[in-house]
C-alpha atoms as a PDB file:
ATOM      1  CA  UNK A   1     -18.560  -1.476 -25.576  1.00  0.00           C
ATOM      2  CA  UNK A   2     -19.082   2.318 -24.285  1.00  0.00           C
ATOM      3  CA  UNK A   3     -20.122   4.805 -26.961  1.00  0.00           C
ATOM      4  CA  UNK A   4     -18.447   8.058 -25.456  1.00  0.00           C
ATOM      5  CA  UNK A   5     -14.993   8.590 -25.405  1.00  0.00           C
ATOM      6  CA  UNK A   6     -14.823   9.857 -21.826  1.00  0.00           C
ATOM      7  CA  UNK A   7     -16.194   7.119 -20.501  1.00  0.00           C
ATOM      8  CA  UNK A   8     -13.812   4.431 -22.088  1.00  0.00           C
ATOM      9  CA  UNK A   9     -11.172   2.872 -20.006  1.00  0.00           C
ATOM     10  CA  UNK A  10     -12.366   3.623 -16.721  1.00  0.00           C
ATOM     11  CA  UNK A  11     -13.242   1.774 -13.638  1.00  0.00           C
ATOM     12  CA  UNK A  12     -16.604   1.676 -12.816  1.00  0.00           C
ATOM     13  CA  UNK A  13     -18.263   2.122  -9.466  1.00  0.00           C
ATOM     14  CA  UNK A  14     -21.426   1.081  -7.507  1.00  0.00           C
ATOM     15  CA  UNK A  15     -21.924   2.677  -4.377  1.00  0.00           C
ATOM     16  CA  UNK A  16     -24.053   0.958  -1.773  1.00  0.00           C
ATOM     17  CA  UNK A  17     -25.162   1.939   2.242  1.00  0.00           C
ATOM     18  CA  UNK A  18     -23.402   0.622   4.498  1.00  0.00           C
ATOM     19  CA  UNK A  19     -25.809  -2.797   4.778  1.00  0.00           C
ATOM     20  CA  UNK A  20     -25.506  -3.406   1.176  1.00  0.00           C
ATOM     21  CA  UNK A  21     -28.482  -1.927  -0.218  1.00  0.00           C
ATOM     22  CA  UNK A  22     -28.995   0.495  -2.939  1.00  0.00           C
ATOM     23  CA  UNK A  23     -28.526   4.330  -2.067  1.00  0.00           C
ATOM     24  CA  UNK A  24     -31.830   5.125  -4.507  1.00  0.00           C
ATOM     25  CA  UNK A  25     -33.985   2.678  -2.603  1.00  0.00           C
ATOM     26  CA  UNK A  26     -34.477   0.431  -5.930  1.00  0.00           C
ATOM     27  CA  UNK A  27     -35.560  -3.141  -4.943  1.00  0.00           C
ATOM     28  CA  UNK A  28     -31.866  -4.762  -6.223  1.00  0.00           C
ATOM     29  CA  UNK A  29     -30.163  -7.833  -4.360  1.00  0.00           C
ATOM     30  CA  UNK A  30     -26.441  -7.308  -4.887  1.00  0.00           C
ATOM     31  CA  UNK A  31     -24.216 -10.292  -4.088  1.00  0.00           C
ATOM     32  CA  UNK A  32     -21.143  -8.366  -2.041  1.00  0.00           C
ATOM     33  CA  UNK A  33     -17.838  -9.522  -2.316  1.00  0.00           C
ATOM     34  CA  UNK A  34     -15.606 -11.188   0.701  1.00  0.00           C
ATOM     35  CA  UNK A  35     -12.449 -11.859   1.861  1.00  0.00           C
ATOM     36  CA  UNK A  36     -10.578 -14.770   3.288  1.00  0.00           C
ATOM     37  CA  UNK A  37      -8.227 -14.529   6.402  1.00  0.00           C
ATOM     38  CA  UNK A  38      -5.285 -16.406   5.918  1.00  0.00           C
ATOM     39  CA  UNK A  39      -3.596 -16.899   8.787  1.00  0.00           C
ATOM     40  CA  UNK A  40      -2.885 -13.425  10.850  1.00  0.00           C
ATOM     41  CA  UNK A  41      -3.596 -11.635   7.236  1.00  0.00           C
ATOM     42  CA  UNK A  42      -6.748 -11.102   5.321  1.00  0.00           C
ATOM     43  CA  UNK A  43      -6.432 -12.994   1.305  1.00  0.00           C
ATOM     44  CA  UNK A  44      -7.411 -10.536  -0.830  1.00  0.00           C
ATOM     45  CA  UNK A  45      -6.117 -12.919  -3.830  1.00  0.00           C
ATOM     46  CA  UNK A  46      -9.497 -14.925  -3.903  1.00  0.00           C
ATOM     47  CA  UNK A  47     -11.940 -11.798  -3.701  1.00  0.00           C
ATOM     48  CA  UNK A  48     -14.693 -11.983  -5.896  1.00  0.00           C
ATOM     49  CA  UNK A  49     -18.608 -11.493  -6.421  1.00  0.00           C
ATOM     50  CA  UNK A  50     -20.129 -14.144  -3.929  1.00  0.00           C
ATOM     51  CA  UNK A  51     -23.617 -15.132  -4.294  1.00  0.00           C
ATOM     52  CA  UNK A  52     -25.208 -18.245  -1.953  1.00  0.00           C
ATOM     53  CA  UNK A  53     -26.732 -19.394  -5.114  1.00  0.00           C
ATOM     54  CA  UNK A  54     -23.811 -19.500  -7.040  1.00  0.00           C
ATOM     55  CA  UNK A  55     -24.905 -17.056  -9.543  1.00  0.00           C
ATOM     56  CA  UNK A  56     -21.896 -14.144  -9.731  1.00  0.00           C
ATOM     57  CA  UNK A  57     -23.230 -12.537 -12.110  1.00  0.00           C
ATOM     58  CA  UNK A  58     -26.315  -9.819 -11.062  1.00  0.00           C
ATOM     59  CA  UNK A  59     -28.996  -9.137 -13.444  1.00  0.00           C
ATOM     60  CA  UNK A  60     -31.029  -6.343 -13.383  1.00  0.00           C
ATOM     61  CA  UNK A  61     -34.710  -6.818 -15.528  1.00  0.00           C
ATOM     62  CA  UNK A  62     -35.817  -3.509 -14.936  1.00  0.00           C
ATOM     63  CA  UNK A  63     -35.517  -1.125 -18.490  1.00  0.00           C
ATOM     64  CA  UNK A  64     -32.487   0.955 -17.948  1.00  0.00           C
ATOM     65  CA  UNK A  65     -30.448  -1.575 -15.537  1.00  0.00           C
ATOM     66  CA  UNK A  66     -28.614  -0.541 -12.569  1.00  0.00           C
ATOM     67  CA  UNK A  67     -25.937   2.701 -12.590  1.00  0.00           C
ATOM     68  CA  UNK A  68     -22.539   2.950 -12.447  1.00  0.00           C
ATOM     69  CA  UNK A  69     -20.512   5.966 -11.852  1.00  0.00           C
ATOM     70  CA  UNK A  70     -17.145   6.504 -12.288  1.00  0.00           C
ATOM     71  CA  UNK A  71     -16.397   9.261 -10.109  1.00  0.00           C
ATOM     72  CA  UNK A  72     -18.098   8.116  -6.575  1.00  0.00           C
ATOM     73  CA  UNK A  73     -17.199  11.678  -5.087  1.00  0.00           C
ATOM     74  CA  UNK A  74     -20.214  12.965  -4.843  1.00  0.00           C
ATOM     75  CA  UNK A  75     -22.132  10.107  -3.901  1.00  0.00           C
ATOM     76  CA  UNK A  76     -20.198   9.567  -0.903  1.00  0.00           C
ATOM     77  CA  UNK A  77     -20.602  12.208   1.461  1.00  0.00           C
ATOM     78  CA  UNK A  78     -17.943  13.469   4.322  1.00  0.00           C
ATOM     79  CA  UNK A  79     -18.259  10.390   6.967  1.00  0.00           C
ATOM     80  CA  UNK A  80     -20.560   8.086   5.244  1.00  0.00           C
ATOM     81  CA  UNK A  81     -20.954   4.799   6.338  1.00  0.00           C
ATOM     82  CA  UNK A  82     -21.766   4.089   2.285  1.00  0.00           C
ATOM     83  CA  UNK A  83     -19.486   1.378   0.675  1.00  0.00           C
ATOM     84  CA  UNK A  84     -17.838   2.016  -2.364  1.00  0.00           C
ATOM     85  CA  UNK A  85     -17.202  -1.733  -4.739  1.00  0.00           C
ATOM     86  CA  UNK A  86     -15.674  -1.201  -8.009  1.00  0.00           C
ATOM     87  CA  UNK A  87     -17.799  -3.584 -10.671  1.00  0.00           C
ATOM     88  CA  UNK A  88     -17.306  -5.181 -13.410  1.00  0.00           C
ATOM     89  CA  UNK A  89     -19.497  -5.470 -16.678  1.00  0.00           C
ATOM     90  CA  UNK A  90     -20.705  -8.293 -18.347  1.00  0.00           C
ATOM     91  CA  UNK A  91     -22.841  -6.661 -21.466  1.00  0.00           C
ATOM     92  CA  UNK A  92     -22.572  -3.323 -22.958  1.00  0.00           C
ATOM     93  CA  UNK A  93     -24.621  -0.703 -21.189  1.00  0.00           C
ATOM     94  CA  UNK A  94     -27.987   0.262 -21.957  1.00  0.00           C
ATOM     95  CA  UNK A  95     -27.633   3.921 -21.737  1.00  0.00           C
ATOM     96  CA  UNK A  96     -24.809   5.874 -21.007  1.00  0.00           C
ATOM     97  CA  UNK A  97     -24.107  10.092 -19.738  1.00  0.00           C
ATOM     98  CA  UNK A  98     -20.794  11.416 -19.167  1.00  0.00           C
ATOM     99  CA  UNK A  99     -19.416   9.411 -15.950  1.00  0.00           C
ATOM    100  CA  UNK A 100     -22.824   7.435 -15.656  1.00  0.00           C
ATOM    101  CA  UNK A 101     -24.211   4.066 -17.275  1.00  0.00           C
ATOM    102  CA  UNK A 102     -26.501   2.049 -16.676  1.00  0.00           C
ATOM    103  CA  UNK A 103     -26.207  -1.884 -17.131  1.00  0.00           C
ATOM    104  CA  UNK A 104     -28.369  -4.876 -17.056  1.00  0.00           C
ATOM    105  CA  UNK A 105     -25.507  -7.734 -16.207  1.00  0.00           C
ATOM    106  CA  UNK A 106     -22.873  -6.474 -13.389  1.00  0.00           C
ATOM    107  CA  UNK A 107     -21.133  -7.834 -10.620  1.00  0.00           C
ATOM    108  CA  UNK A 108     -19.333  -6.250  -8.087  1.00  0.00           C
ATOM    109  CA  UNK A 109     -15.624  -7.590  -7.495  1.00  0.00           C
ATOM    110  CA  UNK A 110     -14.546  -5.915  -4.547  1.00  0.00           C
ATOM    111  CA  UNK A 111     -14.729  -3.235  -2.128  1.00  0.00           C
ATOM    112  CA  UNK A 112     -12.891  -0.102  -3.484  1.00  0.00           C
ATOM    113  CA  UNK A 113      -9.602   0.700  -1.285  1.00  0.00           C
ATOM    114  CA  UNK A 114      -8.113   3.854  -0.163  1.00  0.00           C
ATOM    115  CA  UNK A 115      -5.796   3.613  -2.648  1.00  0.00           C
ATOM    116  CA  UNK A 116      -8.607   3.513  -5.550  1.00  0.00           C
ATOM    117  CA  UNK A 117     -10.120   6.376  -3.952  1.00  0.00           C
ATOM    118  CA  UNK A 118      -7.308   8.259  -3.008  1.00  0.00           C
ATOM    119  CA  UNK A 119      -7.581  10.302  -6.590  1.00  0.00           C
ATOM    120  CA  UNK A 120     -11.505  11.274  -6.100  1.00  0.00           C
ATOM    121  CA  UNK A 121     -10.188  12.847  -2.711  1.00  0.00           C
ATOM    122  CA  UNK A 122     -11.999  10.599  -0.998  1.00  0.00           C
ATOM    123  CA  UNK A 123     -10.500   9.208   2.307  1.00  0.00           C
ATOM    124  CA  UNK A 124     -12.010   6.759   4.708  1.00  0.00           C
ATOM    125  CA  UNK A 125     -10.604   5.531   8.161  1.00  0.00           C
ATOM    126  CA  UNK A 126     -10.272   1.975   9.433  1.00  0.00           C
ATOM    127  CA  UNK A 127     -11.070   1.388  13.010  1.00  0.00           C
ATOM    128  CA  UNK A 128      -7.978  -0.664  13.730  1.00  0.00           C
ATOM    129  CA  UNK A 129      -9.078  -4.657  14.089  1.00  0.00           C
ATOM    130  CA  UNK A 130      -6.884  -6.428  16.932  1.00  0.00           C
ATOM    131  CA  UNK A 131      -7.017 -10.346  16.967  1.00  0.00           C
ATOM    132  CA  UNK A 132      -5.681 -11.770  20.113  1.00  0.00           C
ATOM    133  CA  UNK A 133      -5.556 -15.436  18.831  1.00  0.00           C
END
C-alpha cells in the first residue's frame, strides 16, 4: 500500500481545529468520531467515524486527496485547541513524502489520546468533567 519504507506500519494522523475543520482552510467535511457514556463512564468500545448520512467513509475528489501525517508534532502547537484523530485508510495514497500522504478515501476513527501522543512529546490537559447525576 505505501511505497517508502519509512512510512510503512505507522499510524496515521489528521489534525483538525478545534471545531472540526481543516487547519489549511481546504473546503473538506470530515465526519468526527464520538463516544457513548455508559453509565458514570464514557464507551470508548463503540467509537468510530460517524457521519448523519451514514456514509463512514470520507472522500476527497480534489487531485492529491487530503494529508496525513504521522508525526502531528509540529502541527500542533504549545496550547492548541487543534484536535488530533488518528485515521484510517481505505485506498492506497495518491502521493506520498517522508511522514506525509495524501489520500482520496479516509476516515477518521477516533480522537488521538495522551497515550498515542505521549511519544511525539505532545501533552494535552483535560479540564476535569464532574457529573452530579
Amino acid at each position: 500500500m505505501l511505497n517508502l519504507l519509512e512510512n510503512k506500519s505507522k499510524t496515521w494522523f489528521k489534525i483538525l481545529t478545534d471545531q472540526g475543520e481543516p487547519i489549511d482552510g481546504s473546503p473538506e467535511n470530515w465526519s468526527l468520531p464520538f463516544r457513548q457514556r455508559k453509565g458514570d463512564q464514557l464507551d470508548f468500545s463503540k467509537q468510530q467515524a460517524y457521519s448523519p448520512n451514514e456514509d463512514k467513509w470520507n472522500k476527497m475528489a480534489n487531485v492529491m486527496g487530503t494529508w496525513l501525517v504521522n508525526n502531528p508534532k509540529e502541527l500542533y502547537p504549545s496550547n492548541s485547541n487543534r484536535k488530533i484523530f488518528i485515521a484510517e485508510l481505505l485506498s492506497p495514497p495518491s502521493h506520498e513524502i517522508l511522514g506525509i500522504i495524501w489520500v482520496h478515501k479516509v476516515r477518521l476513527v477516533r480522537e488521538a489520546t495522551n497515550m498515542d501522543l505521549k511519544r511525539f512529546g505532545i501533552y494535552r490537559a483535560f479540564p476535569q468533567i464532574i457529573d452530579d447525576d
